[in-house]
Every structure is written in structure tokens, then in C-alpha cells.
Protein backbone atom coordinates (compact mmCIF):
# COMPACT_ATOMS: atom_id res chain seq x y z
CA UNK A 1 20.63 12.26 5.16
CA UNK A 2 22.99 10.26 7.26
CA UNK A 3 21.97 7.96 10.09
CA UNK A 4 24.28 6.66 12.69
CA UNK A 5 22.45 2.73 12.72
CA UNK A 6 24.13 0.14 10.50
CA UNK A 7 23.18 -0.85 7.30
CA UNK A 8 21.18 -3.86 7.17
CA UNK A 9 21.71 -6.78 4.66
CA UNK A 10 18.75 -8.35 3.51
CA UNK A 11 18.30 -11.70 2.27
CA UNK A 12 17.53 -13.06 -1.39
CA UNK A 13 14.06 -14.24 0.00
CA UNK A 14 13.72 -10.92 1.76
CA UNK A 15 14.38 -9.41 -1.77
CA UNK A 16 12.10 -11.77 -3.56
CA UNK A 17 9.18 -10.96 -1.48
CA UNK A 18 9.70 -7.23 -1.84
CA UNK A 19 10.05 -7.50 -5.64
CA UNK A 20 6.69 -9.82 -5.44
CA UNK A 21 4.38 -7.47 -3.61
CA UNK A 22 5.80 -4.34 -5.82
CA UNK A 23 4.59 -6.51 -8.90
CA UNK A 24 1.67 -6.90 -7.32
CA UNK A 25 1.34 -3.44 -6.55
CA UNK A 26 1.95 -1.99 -9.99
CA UNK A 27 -0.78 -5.26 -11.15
CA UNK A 28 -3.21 -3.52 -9.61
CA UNK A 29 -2.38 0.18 -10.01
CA UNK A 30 -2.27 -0.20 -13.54
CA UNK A 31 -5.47 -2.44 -13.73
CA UNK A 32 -7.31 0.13 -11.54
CA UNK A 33 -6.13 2.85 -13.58
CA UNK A 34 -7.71 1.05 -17.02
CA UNK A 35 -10.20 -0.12 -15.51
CA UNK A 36 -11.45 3.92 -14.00
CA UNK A 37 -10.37 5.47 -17.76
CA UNK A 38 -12.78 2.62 -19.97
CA UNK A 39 -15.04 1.81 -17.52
CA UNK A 40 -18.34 4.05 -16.97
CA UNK A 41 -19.00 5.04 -13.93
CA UNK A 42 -19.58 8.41 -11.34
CA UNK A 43 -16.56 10.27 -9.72
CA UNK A 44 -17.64 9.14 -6.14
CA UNK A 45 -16.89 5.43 -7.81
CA UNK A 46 -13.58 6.06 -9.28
CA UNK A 47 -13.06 7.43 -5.74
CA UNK A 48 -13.88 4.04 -3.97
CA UNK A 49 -11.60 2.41 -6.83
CA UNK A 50 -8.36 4.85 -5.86
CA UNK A 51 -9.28 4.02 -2.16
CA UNK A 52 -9.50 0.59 -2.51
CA UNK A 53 -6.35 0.29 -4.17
CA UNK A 54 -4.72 2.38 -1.32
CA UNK A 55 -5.75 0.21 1.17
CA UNK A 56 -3.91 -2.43 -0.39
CA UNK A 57 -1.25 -1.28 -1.26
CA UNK A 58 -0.67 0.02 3.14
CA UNK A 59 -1.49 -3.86 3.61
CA UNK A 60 1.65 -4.91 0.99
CA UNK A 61 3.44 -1.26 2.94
CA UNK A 62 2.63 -0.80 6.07
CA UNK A 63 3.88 2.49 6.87
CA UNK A 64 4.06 3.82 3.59
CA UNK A 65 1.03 6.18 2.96
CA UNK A 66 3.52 9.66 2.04
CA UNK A 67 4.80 7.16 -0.84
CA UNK A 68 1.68 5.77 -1.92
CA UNK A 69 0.86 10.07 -2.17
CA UNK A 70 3.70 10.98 -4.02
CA UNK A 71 4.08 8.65 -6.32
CA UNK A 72 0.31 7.01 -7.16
CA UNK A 73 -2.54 9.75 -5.73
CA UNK A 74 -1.59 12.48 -8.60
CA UNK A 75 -2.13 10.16 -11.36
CA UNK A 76 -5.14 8.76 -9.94
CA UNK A 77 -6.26 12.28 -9.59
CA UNK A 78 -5.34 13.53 -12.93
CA UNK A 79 -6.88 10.54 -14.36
CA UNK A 80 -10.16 11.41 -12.67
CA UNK A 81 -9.90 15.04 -13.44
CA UNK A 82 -9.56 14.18 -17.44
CA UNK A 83 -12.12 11.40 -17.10
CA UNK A 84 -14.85 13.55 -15.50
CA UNK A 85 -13.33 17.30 -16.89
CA UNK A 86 -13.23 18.13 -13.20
CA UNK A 87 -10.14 20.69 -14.38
């Protein structure tokens, strides 16, 4: 997909900051993601987990929700289908 608007150069602190909040991002995805598979608890919980951990991660991406759905919401949803044999 083309766009007609220049590209934009970015600065190395511009780049640090991205990298930092995507570390931060994957912290907590793959803590949540433990923490739902060992821990016990009911569906509507794991729910509140996967919720919590979107709302984050639209506070480190604003504007990012279709991402956040493509690329974290099935595994959080497989995870709680396996967990709770919701299949």
C-alpha cells in the first residue's frame, strides 16, 4: 500500500522508547499468560486478566486495538479454551 506523505525519520530515543514499551509489553503478556495457565482460577477471571492486560497494552499503543487482536487475543483465547476445555 503506497501513501503519498513522506517517510518520517525517527530518532534513536524515539526508537529506544518504542523498543522499551514493546519489552514491556511482551513482560506482561507472557507473565499474564503463566500466570492464567498455573494459576487456579474461574474463566470470568482469566477474562479480567486478558482485559487487564489489553488495557495496557492501548495505554503503551494508543490506537492499536486491531493489533493487540491479531496478534495477542487468539492466544489468550486458546489458552483459556485448553485451560477450562471450553473447545
Amino acid at each position: 500500500m503506497e501513501t503519498n506523505e513522506p517517510s518520517r525519520k525517527y530518532t534513536e530515543a524515539e526508537i529506544k522508547e518504542e523498543d522499551r514499551r514493546i519489552r514491556h509489553l511482551r513482560r506482561l503478556v507472557d507473565f499474564s499468560f503463566a500466570f492464567i495457565a498455573q494459576s487456579p482460577m474461574s474463566p470470568g477471571e482469566a477474562r479480567r486478566v486478558v482485559q487487564g492486560v489489553r488495557q495496557q497494552a492501548m495505554t503503551l499503543f494508543p490506537g492499536k486495538e486491531e493489533t493487540f487482536e491479531l496478534v495477542y487475543a487468539p492466544r489468550f483465547r486458546r489458552l483459556i479454551a485448553e485451560k477450562f476445555r471450553l473447545l
